[in-house]
Protein backbone atom coordinates (compact mmCIF):
# COMPACT_ATOMS: atom_id res chain seq x y z
CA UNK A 1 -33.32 19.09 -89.84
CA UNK A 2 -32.43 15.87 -91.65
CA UNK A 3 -34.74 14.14 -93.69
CA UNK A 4 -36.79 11.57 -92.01
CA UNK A 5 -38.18 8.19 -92.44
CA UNK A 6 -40.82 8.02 -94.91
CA UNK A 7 -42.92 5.58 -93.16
CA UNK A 8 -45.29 6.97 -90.75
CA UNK A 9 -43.47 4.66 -87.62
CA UNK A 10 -46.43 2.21 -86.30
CA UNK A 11 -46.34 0.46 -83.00
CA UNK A 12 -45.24 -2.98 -84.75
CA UNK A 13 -42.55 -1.50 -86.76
CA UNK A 14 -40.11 -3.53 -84.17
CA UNK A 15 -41.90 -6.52 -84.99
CA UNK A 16 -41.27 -6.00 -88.55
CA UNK A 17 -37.98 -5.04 -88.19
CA UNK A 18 -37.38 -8.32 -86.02
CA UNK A 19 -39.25 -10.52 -88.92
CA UNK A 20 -37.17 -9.07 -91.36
CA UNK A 21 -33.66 -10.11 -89.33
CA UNK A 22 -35.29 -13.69 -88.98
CA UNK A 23 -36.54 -13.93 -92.08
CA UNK A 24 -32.82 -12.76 -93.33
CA UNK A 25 -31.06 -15.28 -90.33
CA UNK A 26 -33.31 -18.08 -92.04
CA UNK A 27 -31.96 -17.57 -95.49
CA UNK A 28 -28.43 -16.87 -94.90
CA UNK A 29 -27.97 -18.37 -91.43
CA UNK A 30 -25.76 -17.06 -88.66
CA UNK A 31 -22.50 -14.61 -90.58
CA UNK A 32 -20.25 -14.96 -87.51
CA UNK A 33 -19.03 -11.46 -88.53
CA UNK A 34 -16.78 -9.81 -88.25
CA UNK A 35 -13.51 -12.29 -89.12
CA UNK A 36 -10.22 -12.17 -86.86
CA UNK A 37 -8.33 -13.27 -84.15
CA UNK A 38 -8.16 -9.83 -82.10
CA UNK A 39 -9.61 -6.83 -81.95
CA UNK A 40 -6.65 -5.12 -83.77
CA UNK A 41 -7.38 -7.42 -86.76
CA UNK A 42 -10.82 -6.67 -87.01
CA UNK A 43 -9.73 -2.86 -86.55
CA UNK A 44 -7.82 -3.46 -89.05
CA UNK A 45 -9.73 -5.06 -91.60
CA UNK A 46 -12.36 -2.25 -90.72
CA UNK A 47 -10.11 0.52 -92.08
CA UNK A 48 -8.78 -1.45 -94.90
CA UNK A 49 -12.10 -2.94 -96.15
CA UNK A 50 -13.47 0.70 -97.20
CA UNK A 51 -14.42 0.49 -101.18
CA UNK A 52 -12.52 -2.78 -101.77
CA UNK A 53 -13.63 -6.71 -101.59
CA UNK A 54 -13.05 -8.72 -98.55
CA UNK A 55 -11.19 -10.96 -99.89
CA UNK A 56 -8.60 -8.43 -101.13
CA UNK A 57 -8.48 -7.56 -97.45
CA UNK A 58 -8.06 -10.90 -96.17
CA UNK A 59 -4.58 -11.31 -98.41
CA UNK A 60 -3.44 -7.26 -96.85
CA UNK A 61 -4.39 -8.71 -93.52
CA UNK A 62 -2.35 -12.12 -94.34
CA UNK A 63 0.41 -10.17 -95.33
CA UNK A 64 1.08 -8.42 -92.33
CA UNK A 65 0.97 -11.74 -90.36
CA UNK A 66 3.39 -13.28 -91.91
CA UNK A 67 5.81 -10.11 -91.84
CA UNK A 68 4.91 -10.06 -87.99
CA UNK A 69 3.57 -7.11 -87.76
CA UNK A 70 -0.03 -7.20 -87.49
CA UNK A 71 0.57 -5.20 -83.96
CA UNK A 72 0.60 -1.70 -82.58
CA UNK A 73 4.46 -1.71 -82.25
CA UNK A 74 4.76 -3.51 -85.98
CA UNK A 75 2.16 -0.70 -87.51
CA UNK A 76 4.46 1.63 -85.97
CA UNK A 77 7.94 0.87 -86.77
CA UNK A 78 7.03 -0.02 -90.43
CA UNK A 79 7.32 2.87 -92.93
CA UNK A 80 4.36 4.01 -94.67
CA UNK A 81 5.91 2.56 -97.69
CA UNK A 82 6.27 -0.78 -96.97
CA UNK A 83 2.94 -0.91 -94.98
CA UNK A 84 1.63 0.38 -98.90
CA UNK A 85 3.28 -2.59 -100.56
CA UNK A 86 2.27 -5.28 -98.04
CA UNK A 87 -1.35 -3.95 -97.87
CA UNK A 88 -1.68 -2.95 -101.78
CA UNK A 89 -4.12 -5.88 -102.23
CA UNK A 90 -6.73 -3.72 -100.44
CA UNK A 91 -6.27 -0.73 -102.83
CA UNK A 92 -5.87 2.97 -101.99
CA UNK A 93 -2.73 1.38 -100.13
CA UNK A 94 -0.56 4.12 -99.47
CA UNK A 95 -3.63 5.99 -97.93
CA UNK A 96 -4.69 3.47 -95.92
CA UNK A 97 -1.11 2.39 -94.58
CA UNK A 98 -0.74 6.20 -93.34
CA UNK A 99 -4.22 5.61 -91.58
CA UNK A 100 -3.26 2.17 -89.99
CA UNK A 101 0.34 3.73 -88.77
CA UNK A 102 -2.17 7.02 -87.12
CA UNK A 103 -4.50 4.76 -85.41
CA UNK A 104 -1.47 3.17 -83.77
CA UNK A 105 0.36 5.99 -83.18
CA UNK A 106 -3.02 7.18 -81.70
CA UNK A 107 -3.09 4.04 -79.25
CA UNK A 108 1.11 4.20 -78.44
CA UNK A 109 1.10 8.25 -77.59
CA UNK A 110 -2.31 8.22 -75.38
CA UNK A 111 -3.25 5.46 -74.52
CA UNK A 112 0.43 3.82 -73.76
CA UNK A 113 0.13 1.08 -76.49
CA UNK A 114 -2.26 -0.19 -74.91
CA UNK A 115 -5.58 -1.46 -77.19
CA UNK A 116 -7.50 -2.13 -74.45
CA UNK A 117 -7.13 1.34 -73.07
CA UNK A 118 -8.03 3.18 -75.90
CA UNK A 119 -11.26 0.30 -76.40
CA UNK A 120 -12.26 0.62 -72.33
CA UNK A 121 -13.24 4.49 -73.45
CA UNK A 122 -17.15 5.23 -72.96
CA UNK A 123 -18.93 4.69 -76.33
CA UNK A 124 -19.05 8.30 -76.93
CA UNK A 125 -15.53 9.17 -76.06
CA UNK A 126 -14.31 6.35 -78.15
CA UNK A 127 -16.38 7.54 -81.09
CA UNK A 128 -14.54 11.01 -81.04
CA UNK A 129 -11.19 9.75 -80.90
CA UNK A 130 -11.74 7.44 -84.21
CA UNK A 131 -13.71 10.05 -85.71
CA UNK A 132 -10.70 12.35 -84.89
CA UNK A 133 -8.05 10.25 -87.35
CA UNK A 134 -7.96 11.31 -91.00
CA UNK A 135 -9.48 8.70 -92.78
CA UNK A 136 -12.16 7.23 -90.67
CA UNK A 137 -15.81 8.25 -90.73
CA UNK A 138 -18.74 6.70 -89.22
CA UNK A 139 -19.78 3.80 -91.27
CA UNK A 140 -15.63 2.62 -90.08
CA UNK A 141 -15.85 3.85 -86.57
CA UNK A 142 -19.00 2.36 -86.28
CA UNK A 143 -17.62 -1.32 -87.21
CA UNK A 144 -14.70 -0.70 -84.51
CA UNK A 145 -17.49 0.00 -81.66
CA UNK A 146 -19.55 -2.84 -82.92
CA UNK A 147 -16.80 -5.15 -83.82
CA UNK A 148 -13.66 -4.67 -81.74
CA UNK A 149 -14.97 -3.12 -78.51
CA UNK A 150 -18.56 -5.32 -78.38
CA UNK A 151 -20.61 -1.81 -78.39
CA UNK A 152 -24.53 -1.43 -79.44
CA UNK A 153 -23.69 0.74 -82.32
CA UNK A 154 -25.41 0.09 -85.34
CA UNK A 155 -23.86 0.20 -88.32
CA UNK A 156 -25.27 1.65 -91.29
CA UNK A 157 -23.80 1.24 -95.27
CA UNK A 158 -24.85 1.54 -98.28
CA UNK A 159 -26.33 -1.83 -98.53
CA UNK A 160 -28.53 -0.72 -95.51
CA UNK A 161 -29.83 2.24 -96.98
CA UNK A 162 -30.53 0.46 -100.27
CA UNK A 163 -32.19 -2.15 -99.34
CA UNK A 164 -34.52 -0.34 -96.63
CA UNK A 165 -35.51 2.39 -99.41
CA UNK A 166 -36.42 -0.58 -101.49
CA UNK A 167 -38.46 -1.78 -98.38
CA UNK A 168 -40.13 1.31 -98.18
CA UNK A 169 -39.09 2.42 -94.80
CA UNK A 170 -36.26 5.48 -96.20
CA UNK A 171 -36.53 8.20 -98.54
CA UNK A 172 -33.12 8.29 -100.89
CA UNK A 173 -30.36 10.21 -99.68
CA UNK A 174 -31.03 9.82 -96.28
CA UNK A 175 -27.99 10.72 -93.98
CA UNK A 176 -26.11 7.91 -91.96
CA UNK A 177 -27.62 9.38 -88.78
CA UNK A 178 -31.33 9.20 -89.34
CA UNK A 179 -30.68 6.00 -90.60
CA UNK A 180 -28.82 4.77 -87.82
CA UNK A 181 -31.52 6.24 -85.52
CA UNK A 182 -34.01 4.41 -87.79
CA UNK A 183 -33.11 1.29 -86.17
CA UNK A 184 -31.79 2.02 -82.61
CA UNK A 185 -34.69 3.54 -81.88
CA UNK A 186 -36.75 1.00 -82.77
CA UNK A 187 -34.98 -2.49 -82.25
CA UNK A 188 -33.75 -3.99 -78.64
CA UNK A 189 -30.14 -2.79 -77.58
CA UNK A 190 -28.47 -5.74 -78.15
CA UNK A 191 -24.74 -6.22 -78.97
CA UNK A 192 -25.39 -9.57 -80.69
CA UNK A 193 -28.51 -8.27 -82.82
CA UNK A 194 -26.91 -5.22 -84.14
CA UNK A 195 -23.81 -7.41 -85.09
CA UNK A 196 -25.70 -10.40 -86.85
CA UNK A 197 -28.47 -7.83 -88.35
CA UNK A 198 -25.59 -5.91 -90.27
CA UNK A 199 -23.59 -9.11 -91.01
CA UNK A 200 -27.06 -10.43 -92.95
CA UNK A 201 -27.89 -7.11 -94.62
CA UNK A 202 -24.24 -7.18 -96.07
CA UNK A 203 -25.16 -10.99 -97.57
CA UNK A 204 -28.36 -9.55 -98.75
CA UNK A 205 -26.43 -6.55 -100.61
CA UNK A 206 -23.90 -7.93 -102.02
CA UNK A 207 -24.92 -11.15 -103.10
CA UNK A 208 -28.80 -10.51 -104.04
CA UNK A 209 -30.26 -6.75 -103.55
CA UNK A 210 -27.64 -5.64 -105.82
CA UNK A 211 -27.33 -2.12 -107.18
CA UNK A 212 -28.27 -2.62 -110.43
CA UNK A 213 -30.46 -5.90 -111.69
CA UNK A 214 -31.41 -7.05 -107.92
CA UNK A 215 -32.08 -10.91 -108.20
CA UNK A 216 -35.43 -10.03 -106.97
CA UNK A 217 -36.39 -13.96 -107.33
CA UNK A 218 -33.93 -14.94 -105.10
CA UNK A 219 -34.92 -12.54 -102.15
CA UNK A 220 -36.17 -13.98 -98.98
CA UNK A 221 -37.60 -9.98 -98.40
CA UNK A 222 -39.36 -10.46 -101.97
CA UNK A 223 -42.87 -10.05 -100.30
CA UNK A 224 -42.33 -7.26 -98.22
CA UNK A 225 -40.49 -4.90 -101.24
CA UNK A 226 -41.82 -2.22 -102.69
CA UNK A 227 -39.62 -1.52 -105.61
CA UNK A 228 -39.42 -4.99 -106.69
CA UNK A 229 -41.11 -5.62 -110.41
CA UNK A 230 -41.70 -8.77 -109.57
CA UNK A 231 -43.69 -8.30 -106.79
CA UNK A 232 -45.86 -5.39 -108.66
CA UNK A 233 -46.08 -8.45 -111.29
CA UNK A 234 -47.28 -10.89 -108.67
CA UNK A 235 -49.95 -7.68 -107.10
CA UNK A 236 -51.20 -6.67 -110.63
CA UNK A 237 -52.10 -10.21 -111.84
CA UNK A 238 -53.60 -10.92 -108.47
CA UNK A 239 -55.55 -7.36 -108.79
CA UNK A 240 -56.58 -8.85 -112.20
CA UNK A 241 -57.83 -11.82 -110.79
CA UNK A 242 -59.87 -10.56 -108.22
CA UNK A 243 -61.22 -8.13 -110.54
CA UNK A 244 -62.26 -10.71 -113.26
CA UNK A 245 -59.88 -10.07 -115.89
CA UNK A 246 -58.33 -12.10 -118.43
């Protein structure tokens, strides 16, 4: 059995969950995430943004556009070795070209080159096919349900699991699916809140909860953390206060 949630789950913990995504949505404001023009591009960028920069992604995305071949057909008439070179901003390139050139081979041998076929699959079913290719695991596949085909599927990272354990709602090395069941279980199935809720944990992540030397004073979730030593600061001098100490 995996390991679960260390909070004892109270009958508000939606409402905190919601007050955290608004107090998040006030601070950062609305991501529009995730960037491009069709759902192959965001499939795309999905698959090449694994443990590189988005902006390094952008330039492997803007390369294939202006090569023409940001398309199932273009993916896969383009040898693995050029798709490396024109991609190589994103790193790992050669690995991730052969993964780009199996997801469309994936969509032009079942599915008839046809996206939309391959998207129109049940949740589940569509799942198992991405989690079929070499290369893609869950926190990816997840980001193609969300993104691409407009599922409910939250998607969990390691900013997510971070910054929760430093809420106090997960124990370390919690697995993706407890995590993910964390918050489906206890926020409304909505397309739209799933999509904007990851979108402001990634802000939060990356630009303030970081790994190492969090910018604690900068953290709109600064009074709900338990990790924080500023807010143990803030509780001890109040405690000292209260208590009549100098």
């Amino acid at each position: 059995m995996g390991k679960r949630c260390s909070r004892v789950l109270k009958e508000d913990i939606r409402t905190e969950l919601l007050e955290i995504f608004q107090e998040l949505l006030d601070h950062f404001g609305p991501r529009h995430w995730w960037p491009g023009e069709t759902a192959l591009e965001v499939i795309v960028g999905a698959i090449l943004t694994q443990n590189v920069a988005w902006n390094n992604v952008e330039k492997a995305i803007n390369n294939l556009k202006e090569e023409g071949l940001l398309s199932i057909s273009g993916l896969i008439k383009t040898r693995v070795e050029k798709l490396g070179n024109l991609i190589r901003p994103a790193r790992y390139y050669n690995q991730k070209a052969a993964r780009l050139k199996a997801f469309a081979e994936l969509v032009n041998i079942k599915y008839e080159g046809d996206l939309e076929k391959l998207l129109s699959l049940s949740t589940p079913e569509l799942r198992m096919e991405l989690l079929a290719l070499k290369g893609i695991g869950p926190e990816t596949a997840d980001s193609i349900l969300l993104y691409a085909a407009n599922r409910p599927v939250f998607v969990v990272d390691a900013y997510t699991k971070r910054i929760f354990q430093r809420l106090g709602y997960l124990e370390a090395d919690v697995g993706y699916s407890v995590v993910q069941d964390f918050f489906t279980s206890n926020l409304p199935c909505e397309t739209y809140l799933f999509n904007e809720y990851h979108a402001l944990i990634v802000a939060l992540g990356n630009r303030i909860c970081l790994a190492r030397r969090p910018l604690c004073q900068k953290c709109p979730l600064l009074h709900r953390c338990k990790t924080s030593s500023l807010e143990k600061e803030n509780s001890e001098t109040a405690l000292g206060t209260t208590m009549g100490c100098t």
